[in-house]
Every structure is written in structure tokens, then in C-alpha cells.
PDB file of N, CA and C in Angstrom:
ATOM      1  N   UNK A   1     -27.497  19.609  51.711  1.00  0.00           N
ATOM      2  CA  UNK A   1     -27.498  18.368  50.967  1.00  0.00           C
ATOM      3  C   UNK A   1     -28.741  18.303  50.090  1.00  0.00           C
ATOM      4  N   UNK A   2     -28.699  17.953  48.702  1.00  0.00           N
ATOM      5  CA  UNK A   2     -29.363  17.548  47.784  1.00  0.00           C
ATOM      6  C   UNK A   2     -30.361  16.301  47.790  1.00  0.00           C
ATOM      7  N   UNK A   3     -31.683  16.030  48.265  1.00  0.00           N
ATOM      8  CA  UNK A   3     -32.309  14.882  48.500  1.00  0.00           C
ATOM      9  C   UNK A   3     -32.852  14.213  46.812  1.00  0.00           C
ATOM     10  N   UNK A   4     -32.821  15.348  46.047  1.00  0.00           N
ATOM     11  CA  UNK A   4     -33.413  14.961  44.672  1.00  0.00           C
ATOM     12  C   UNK A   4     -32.572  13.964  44.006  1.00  0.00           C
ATOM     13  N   UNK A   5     -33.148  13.215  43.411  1.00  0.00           N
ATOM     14  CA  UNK A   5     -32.293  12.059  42.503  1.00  0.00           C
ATOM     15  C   UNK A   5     -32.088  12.409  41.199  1.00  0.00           C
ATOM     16  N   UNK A   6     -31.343  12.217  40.697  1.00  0.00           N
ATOM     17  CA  UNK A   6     -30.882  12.788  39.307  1.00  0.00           C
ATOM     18  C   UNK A   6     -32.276  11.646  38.321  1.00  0.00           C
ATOM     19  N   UNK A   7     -32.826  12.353  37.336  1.00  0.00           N
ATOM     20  CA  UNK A   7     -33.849  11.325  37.087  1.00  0.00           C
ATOM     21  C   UNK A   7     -32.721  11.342  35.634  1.00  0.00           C
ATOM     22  N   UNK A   8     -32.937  10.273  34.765  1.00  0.00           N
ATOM     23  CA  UNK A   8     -32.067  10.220  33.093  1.00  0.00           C
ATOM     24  C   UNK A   8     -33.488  10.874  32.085  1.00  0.00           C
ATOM     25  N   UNK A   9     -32.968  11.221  31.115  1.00  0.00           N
ATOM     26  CA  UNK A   9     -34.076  11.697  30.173  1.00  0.00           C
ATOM     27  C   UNK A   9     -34.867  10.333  29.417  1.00  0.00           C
ATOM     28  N   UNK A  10     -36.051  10.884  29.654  1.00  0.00           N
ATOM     29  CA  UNK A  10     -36.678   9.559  28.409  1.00  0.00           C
ATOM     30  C   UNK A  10     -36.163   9.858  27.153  1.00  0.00           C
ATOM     31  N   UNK A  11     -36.009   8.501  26.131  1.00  0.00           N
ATOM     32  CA  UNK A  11     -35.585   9.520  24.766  1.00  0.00           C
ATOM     33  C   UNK A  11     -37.249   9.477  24.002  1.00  0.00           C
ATOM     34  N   UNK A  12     -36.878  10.718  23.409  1.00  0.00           N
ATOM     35  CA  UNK A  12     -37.874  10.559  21.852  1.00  0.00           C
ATOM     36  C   UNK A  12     -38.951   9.425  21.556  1.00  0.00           C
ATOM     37  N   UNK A  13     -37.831   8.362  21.276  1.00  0.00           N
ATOM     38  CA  UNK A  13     -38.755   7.769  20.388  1.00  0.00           C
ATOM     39  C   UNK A  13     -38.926   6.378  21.370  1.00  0.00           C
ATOM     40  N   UNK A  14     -39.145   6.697  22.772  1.00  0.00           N
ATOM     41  CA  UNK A  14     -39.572   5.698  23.395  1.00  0.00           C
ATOM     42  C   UNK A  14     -41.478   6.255  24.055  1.00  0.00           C
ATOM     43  N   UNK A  15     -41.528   7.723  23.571  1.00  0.00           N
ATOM     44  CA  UNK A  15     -43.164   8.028  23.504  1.00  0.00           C
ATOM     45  C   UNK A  15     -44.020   7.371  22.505  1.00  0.00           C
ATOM     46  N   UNK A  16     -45.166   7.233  23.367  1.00  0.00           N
ATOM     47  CA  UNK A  16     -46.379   6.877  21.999  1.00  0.00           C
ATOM     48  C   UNK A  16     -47.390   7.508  22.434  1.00  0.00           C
ATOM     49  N   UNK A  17     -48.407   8.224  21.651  1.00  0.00           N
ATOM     50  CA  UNK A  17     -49.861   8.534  21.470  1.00  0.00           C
ATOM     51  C   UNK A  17     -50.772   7.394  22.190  1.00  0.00           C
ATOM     52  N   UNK A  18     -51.839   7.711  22.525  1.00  0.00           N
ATOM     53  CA  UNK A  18     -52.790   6.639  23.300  1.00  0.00           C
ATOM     54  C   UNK A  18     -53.417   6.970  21.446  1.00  0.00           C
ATOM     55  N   UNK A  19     -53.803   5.324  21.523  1.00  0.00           N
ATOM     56  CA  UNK A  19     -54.807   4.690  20.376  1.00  0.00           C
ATOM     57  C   UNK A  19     -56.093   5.418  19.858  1.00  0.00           C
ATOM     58  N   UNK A  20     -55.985   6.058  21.278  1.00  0.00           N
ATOM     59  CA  UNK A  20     -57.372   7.128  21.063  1.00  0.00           C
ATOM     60  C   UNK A  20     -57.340   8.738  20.502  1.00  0.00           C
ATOM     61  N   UNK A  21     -55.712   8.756  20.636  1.00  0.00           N
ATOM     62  CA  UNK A  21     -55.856  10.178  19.626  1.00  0.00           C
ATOM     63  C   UNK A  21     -56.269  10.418  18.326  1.00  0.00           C
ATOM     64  N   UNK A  22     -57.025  11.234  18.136  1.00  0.00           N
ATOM     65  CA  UNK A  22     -56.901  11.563  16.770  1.00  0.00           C
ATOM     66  C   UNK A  22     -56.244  12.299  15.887  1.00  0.00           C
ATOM     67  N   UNK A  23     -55.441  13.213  16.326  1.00  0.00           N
ATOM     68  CA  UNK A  23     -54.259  14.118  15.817  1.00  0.00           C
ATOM     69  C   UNK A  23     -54.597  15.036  15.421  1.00  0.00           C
ATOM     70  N   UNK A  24     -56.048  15.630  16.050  1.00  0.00           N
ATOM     71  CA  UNK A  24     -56.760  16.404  15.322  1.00  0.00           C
ATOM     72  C   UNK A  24     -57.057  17.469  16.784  1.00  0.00           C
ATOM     73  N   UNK A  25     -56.278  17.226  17.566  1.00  0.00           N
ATOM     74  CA  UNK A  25     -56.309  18.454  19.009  1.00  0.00           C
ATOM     75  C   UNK A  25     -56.917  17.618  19.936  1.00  0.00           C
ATOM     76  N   UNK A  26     -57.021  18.435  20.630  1.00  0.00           N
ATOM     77  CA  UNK A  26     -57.717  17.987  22.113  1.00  0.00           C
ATOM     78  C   UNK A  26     -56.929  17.842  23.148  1.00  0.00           C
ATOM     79  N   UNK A  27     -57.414  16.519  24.174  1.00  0.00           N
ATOM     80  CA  UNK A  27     -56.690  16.198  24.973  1.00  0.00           C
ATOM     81  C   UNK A  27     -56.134  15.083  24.569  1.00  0.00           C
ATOM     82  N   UNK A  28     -55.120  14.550  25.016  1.00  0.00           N
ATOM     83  CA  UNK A  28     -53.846  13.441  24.617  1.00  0.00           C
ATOM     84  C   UNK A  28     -53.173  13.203  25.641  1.00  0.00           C
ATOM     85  N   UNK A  29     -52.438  12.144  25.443  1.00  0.00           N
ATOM     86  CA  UNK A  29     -51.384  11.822  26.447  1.00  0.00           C
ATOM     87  C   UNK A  29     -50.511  10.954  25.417  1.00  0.00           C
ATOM     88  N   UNK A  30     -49.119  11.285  25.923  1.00  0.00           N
ATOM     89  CA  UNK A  30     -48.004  10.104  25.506  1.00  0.00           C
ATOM     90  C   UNK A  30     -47.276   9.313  26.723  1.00  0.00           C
ATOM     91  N   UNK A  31     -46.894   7.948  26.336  1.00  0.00           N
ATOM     92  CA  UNK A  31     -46.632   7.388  27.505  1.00  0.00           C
ATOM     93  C   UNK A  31     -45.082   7.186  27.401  1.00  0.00           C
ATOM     94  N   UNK A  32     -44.585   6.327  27.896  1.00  0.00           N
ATOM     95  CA  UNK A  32     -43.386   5.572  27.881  1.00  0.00           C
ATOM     96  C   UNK A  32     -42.776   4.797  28.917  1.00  0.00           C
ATOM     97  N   UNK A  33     -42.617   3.870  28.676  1.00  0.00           N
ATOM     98  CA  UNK A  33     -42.253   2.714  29.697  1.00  0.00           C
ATOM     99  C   UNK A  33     -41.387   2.928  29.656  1.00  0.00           C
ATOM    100  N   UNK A  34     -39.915   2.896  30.430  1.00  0.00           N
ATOM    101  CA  UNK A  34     -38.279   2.475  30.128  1.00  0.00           C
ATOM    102  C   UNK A  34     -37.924   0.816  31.238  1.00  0.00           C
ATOM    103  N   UNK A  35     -37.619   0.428  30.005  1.00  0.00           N
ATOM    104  CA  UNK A  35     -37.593  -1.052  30.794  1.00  0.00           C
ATOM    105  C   UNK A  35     -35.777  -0.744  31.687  1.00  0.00           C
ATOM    106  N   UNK A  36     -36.275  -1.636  33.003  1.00  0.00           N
ATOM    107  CA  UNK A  36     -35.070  -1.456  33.645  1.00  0.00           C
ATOM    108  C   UNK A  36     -35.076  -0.523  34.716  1.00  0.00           C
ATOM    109  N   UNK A  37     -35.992   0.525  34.437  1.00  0.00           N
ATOM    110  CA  UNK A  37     -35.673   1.595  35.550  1.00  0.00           C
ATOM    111  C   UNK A  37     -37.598   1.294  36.206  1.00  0.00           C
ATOM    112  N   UNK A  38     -38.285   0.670  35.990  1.00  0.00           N
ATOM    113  CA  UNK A  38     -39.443   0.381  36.517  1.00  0.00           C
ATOM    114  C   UNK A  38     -40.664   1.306  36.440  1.00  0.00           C
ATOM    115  N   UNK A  39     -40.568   2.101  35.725  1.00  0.00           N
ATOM    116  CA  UNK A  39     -41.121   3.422  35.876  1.00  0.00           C
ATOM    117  C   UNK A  39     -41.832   3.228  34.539  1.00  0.00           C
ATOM    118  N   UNK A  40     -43.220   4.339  34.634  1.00  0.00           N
ATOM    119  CA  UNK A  40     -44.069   4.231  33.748  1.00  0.00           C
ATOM    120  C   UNK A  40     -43.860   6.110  33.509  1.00  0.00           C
ATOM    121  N   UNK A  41     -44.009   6.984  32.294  1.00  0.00           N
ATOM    122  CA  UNK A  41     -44.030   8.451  32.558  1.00  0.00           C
ATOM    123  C   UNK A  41     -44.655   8.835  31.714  1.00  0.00           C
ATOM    124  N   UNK A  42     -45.972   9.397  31.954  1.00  0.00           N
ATOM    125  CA  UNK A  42     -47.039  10.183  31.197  1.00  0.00           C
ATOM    126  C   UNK A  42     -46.728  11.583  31.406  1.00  0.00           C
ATOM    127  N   UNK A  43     -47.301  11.887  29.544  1.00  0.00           N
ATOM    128  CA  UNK A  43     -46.738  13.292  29.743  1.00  0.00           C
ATOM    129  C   UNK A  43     -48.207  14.380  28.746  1.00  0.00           C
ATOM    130  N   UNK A  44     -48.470  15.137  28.387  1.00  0.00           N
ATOM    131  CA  UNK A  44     -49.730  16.050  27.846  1.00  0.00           C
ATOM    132  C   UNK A  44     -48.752  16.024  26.313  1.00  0.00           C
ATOM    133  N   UNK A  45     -49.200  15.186  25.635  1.00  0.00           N
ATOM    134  CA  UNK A  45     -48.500  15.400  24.067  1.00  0.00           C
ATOM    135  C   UNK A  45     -48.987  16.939  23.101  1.00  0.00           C
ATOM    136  N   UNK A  46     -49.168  18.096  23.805  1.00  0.00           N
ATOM    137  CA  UNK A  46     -49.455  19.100  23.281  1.00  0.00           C
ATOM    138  C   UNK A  46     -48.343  19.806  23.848  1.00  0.00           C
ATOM    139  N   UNK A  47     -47.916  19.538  25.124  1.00  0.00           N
ATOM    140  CA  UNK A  47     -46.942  20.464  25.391  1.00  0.00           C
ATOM    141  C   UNK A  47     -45.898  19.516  26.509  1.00  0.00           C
ATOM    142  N   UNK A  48     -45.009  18.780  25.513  1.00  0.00           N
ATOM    143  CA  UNK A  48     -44.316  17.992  25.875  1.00  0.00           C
ATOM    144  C   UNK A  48     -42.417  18.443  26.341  1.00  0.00           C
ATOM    145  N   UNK A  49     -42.622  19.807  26.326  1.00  0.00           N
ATOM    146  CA  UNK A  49     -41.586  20.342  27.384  1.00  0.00           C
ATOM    147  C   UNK A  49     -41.754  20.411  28.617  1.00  0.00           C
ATOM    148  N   UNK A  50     -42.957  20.318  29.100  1.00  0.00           N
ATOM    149  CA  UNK A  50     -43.374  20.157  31.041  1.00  0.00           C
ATOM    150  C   UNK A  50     -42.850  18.726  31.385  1.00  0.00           C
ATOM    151  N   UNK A  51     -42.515  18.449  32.616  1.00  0.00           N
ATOM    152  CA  UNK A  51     -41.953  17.457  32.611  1.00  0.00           C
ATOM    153  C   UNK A  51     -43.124  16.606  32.772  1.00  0.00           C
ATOM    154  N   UNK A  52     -42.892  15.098  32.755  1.00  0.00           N
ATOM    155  CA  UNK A  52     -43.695  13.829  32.850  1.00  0.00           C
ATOM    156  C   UNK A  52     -43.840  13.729  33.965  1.00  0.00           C
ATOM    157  N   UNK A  53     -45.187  13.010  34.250  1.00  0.00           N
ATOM    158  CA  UNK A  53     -45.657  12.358  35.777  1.00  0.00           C
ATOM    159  C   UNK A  53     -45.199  11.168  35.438  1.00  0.00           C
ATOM    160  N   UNK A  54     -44.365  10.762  36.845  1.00  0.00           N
ATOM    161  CA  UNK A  54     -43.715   8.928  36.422  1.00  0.00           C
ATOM    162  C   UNK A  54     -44.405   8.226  37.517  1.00  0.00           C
ATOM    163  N   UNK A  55     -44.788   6.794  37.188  1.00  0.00           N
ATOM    164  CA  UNK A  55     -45.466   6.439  37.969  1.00  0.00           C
ATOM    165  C   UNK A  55     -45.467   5.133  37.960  1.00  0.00           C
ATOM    166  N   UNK A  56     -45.480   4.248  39.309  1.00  0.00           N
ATOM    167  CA  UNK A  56     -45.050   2.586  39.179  1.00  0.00           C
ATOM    168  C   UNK A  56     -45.962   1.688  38.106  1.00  0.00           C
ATOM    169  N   UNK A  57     -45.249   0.379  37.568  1.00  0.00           N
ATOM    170  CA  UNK A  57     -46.082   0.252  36.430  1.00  0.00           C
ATOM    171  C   UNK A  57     -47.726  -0.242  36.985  1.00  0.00           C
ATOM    172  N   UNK A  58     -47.394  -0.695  38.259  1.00  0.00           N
ATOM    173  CA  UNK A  58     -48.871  -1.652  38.979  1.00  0.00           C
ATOM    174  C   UNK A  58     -49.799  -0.577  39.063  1.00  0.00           C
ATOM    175  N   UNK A  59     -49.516   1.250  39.252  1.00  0.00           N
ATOM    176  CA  UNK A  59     -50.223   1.788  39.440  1.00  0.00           C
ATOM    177  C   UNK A  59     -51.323   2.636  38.145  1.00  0.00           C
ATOM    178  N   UNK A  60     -50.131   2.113  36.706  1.00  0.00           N
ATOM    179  CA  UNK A  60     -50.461   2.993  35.564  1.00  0.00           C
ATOM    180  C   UNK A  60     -51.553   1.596  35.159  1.00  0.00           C
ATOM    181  N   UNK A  61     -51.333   0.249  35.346  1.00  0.00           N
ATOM    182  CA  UNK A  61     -52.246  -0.992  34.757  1.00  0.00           C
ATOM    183  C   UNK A  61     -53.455  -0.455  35.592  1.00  0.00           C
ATOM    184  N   UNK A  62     -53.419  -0.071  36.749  1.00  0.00           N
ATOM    185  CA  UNK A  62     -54.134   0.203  37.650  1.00  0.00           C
ATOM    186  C   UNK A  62     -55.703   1.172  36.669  1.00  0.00           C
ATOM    187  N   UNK A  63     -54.934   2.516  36.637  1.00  0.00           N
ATOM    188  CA  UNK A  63     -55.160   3.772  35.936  1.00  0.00           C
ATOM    189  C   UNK A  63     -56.070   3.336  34.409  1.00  0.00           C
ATOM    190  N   UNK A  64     -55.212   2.576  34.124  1.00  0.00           N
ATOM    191  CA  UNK A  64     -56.024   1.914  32.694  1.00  0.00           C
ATOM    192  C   UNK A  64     -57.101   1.168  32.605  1.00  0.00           C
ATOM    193  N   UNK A  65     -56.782   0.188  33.603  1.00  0.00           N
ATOM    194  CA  UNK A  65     -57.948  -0.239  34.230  1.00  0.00           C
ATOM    195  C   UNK A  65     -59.336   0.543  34.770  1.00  0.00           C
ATOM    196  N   UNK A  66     -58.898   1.227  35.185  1.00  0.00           N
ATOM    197  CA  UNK A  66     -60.332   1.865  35.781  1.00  0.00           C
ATOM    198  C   UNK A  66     -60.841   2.929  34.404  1.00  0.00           C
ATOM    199  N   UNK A  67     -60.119   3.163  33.898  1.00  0.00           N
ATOM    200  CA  UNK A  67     -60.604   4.193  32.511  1.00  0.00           C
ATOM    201  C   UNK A  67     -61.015   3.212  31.644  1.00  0.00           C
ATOM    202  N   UNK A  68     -60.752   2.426  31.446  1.00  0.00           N
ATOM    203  CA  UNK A  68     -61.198   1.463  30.161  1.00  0.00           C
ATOM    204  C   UNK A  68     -62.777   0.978  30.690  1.00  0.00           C
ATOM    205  N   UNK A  69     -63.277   1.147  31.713  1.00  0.00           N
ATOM    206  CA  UNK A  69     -64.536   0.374  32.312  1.00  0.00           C
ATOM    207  C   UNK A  69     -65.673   1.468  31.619  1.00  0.00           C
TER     208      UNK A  69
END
């Protein structure tokens, strides 16, 4: 028996760049919320065929929180 859950694909154009990229290399991240399924999924916007880390939204406000200090 199969314990994995079928996850749905994020689409496209529900990623965004953090405010802080510059588009000029480095490190990055893209995010995407999908409303409805509760889930927050960060992904390395350089190599956005690996899959996304998904993560509850209380824990990503969380995450932001402590980086923004």
C-alpha cells in the first residue's frame, strides 16, 4: 500500500520572487501560497525543477518573522 498523497502541481504563475531579489544571481527563493489547500511552498528560483518545500502557513509567517528581525 501507497502511504504518499498525491500532492496537485502549483501552477506557474502562482510563484513570486522575494522583494529582495535582484535578478542579478545569487540566492533566491520563490514562494506560493495556493489558497484552499493551506499550504505555503518554497522553492530555490535558480533551479525550479527540484521539488518545493511546503509548509503550514503559521509556520512560513513564523520563518519571516524571525528573518525580517
Amino acid at each position: 500500500m501507497n502511504a504518499q498523497k498525491l500532492v496537485k502541481p502549483v501552477p506557474e504563475s502562482a510563484w513570486f520572487k522575494s522583494s529582495y531579489s535582484t535578478g542579478s544571481g545569487g540566492e533566491c527563493i520563490e514562494v506560493a501560497a495556493t489558497p484552499g489547500s493551506g499550504r505555503v511552498h518554497v522553492r530555490d528560483s535558480k533551479d525550479t525543477a527540484h521539488a518545493a518545500l511546503t509548509v503550514q502557513p503559521t509556520a512560513w509567517t513564523a520563518f519571516v518573522g524571525f528573518a525580517a528581525r
